[in-house]
N, C-alpha and C. Protein backbone atom coordinates (compact mmCIF):
# COMPACT_ATOMS: atom_id res chain seq x y z
N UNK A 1 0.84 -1.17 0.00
CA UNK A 1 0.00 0.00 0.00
C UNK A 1 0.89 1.24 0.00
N UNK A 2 0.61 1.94 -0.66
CA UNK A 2 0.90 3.26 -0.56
C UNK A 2 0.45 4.52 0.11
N UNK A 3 1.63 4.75 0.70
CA UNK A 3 1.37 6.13 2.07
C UNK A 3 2.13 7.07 1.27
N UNK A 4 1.12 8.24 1.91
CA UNK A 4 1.12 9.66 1.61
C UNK A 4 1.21 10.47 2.89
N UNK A 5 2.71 10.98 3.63
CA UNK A 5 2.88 12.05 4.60
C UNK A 5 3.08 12.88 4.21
N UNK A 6 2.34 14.08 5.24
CA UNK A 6 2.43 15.22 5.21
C UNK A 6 3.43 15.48 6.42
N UNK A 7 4.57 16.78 6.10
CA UNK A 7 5.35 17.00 6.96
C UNK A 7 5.93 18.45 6.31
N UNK A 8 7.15 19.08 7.60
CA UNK A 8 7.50 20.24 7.09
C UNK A 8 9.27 19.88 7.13
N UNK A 9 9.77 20.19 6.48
CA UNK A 9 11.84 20.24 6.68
C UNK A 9 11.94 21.73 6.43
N UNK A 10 12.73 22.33 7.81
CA UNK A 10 12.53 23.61 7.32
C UNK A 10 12.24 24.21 7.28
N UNK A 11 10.41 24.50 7.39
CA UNK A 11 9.80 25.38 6.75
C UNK A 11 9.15 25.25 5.18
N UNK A 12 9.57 24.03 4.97
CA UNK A 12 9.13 23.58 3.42
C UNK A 12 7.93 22.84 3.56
N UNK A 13 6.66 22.81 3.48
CA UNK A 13 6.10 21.97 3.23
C UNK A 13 6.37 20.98 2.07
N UNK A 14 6.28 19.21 3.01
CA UNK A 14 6.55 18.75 1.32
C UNK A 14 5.60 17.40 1.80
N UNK A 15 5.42 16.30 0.74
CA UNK A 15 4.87 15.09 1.05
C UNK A 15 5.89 14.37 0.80
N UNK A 16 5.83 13.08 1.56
CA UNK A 16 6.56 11.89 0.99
C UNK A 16 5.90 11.24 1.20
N UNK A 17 5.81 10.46 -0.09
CA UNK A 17 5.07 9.35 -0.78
C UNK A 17 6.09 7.59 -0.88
N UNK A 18 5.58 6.87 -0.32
CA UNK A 18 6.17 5.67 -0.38
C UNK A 18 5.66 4.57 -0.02
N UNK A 19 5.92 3.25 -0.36
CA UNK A 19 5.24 2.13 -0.24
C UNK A 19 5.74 1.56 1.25
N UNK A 20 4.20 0.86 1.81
CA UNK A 20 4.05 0.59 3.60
C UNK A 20 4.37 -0.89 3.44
N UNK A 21 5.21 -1.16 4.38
CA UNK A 21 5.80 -2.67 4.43
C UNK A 21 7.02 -2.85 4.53
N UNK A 22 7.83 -2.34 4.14
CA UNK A 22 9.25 -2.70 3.91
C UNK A 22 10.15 -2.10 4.51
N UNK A 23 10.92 -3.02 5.41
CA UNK A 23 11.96 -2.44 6.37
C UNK A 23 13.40 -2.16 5.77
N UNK A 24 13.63 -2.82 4.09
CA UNK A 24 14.90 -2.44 3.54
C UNK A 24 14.70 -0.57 3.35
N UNK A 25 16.26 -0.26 3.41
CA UNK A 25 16.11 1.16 2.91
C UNK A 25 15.88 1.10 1.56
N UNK A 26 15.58 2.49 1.00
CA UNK A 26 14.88 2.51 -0.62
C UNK A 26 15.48 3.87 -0.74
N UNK A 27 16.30 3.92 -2.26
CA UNK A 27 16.81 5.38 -2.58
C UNK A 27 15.07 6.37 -3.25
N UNK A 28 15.30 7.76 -2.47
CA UNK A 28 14.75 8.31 -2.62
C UNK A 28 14.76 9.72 -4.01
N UNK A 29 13.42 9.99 -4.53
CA UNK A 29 13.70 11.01 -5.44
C UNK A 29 12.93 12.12 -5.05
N UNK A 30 13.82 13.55 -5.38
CA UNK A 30 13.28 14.63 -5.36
C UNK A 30 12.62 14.95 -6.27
N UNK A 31 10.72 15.24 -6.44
CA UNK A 31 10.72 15.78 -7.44
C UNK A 31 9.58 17.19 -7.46
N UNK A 32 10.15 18.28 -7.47
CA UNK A 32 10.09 19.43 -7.58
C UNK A 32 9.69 19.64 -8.95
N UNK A 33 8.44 20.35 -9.13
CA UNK A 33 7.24 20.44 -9.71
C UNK A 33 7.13 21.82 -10.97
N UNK A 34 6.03 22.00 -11.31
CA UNK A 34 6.45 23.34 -13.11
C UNK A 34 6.15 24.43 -12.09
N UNK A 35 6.54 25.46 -12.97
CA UNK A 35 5.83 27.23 -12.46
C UNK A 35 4.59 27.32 -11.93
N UNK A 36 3.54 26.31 -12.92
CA UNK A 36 2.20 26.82 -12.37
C UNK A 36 1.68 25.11 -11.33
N UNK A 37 2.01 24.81 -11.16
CA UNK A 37 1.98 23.97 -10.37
C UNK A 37 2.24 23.43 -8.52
N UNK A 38 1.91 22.84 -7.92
CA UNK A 38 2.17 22.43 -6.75
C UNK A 38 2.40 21.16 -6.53
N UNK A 39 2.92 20.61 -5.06
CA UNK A 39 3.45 19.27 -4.84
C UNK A 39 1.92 18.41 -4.93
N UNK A 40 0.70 18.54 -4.78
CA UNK A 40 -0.43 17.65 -5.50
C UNK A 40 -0.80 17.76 -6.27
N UNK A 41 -0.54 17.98 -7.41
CA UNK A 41 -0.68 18.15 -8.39
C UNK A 41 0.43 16.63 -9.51
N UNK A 42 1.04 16.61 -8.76
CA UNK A 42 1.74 15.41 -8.76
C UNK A 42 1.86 14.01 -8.52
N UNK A 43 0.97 13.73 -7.43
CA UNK A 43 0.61 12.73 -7.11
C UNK A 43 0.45 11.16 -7.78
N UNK A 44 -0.24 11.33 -8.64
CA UNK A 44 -0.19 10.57 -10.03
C UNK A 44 1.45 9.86 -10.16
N UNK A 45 2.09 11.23 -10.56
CA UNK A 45 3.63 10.53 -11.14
C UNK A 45 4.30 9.93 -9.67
N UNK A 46 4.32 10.48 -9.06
CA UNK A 46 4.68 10.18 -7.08
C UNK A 46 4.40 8.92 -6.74
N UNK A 47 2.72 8.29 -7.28
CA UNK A 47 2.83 6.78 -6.74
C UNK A 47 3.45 5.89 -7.87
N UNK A 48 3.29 6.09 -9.30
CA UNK A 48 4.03 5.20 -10.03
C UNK A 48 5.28 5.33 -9.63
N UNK A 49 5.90 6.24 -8.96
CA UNK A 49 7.42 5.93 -8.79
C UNK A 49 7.91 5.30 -7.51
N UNK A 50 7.09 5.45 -6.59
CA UNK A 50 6.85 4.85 -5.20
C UNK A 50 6.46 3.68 -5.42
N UNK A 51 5.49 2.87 -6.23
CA UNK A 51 5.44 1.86 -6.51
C UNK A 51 6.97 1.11 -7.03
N UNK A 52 7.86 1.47 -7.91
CA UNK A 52 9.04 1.17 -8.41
C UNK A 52 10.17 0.93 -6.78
N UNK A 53 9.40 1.27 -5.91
CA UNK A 53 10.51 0.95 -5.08
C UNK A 53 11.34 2.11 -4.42
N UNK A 54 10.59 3.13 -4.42
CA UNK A 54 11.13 5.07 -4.51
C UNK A 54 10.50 5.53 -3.49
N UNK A 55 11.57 6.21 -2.63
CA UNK A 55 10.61 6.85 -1.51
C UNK A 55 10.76 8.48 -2.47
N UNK A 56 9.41 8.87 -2.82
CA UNK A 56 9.29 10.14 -3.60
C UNK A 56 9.01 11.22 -2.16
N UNK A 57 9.94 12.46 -2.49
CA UNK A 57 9.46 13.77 -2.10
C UNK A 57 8.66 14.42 -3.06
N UNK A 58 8.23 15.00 -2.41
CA UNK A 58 7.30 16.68 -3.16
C UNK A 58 7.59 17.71 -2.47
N UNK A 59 8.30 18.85 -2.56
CA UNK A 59 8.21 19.96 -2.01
C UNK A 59 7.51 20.61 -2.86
N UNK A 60 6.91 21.82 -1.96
CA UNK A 60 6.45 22.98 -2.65
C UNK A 60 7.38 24.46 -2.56
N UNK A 61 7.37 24.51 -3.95
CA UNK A 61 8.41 25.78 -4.66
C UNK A 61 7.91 27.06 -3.52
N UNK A 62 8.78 28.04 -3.33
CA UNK A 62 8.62 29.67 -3.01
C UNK A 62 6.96 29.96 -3.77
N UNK A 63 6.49 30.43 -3.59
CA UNK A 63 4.91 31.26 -3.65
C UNK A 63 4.05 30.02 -4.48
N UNK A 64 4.12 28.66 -4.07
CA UNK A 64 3.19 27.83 -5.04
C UNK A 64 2.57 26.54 -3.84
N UNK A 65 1.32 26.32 -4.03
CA UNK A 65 0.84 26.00 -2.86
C UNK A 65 0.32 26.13 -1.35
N UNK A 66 1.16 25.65 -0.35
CA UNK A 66 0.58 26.08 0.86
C UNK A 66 1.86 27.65 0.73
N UNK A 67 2.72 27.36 0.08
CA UNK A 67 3.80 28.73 0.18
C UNK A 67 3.26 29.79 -0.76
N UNK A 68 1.64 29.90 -0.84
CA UNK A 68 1.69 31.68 -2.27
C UNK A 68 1.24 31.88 -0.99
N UNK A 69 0.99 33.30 -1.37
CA UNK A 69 0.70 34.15 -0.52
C UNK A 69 -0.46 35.15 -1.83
N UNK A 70 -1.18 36.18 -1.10
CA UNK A 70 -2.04 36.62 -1.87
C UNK A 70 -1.81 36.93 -3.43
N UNK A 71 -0.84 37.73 -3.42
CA UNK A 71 -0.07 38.22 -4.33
C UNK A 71 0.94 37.27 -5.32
N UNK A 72 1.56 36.35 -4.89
CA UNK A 72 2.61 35.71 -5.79
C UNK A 72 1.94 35.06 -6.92
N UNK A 73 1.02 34.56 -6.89
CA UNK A 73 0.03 33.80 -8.50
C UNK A 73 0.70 35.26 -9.35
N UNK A 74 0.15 36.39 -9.20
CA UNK A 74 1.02 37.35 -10.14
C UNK A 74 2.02 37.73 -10.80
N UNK A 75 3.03 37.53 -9.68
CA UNK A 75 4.29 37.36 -9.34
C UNK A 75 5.09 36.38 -10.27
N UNK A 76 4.51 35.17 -10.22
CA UNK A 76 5.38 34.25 -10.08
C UNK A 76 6.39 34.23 -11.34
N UNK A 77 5.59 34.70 -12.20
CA UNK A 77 6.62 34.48 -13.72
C UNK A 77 7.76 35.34 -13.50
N UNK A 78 7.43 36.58 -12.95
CA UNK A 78 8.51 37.71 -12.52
C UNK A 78 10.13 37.37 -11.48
N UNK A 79 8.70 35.96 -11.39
CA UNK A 79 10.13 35.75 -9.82
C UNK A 79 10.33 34.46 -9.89
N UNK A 80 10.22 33.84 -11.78
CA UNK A 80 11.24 32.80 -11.91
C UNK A 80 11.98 31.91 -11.79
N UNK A 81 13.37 33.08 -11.80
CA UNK A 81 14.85 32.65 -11.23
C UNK A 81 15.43 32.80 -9.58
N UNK A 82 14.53 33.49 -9.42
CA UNK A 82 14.71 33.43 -7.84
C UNK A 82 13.87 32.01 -7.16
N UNK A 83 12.45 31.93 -7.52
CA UNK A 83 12.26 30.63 -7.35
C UNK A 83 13.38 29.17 -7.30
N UNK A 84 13.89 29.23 -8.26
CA UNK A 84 14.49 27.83 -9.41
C UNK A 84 15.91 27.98 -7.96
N UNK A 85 16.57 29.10 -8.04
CA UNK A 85 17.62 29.26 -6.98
C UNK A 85 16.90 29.00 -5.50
N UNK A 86 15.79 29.14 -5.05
CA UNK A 86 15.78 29.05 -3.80
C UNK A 86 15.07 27.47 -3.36
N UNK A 87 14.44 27.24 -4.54
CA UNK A 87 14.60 25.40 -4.30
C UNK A 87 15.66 24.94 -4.29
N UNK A 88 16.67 25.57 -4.96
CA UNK A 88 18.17 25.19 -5.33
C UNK A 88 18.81 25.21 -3.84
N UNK A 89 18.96 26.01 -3.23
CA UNK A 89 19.24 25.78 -2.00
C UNK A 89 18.41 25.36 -0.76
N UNK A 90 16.97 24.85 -1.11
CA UNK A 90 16.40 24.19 -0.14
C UNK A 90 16.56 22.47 -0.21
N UNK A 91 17.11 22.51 -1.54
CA UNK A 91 17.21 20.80 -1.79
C UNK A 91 18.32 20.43 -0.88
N UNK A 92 19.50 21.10 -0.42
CA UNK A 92 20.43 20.83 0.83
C UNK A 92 19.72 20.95 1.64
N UNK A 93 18.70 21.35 2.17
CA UNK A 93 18.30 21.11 3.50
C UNK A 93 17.45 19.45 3.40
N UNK A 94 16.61 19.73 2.40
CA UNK A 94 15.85 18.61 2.31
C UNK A 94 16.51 17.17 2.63
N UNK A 95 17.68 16.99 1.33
CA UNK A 95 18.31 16.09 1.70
C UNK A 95 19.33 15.74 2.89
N UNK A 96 20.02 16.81 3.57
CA UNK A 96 20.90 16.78 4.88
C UNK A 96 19.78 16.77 5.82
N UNK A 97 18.38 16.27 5.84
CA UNK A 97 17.22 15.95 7.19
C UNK A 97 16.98 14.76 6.58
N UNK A 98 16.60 14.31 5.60
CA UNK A 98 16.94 12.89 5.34
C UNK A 98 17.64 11.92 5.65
N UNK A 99 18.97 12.45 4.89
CA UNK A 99 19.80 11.41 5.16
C UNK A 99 20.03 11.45 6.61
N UNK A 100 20.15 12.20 7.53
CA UNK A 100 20.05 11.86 8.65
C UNK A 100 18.75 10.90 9.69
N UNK A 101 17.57 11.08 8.72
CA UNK A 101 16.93 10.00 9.56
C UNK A 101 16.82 8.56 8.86
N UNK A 102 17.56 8.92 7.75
CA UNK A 102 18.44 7.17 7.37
C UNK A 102 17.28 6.67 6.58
């Protein structure tokens, strides 16, 4: 069966998606989502890959999801590259809270 948590690293809201049963470890994938999009919006691709044996993340990007804020849907095309960079440096956090709980 496949489980769907909700949790925060950070300050990031993200899900991890992975199959219930199995005490071997399983390499995990990040997968960080389009411009107009959010981490459910994904779901779909998340369990076919969780099925494969994948513990899948989802974070949600700077202003997309539980992270917009009134204003950023506007925004967002404007603020891009600042987006793309600040997942860029949240994926070190993501993964250095991971790999620490093994």
């Amino acid at each position: 069966m496949i489980s769907i948590n909700e949790r925060y690293i950070n300050g990031i809201p993200i899900l991890h998606i992975t199959e219930e049963g199995s005490a071997e470890k399983r390499p995990a994938l990040i997968f960080h989502h389009g411009i107009t999009s959010a981490k459910e919006h994904n779901l779909h691709i998340a369990y076919s890959i969780a099925k494969k044996g994948f513990h899948v993340i989802l974070p949600d990007a700077l202003h997309h999801g539980e992270r917009e804020v009134a204003d950023s849907a506007q925004k967002r095309y404007l603020l891009f590259w600042n987006i793309v960079l600040q997942s860029v440096h949240e994926l070190e956090d993501i993964v250095s809270t991971l790999a620490l709980e093994g």
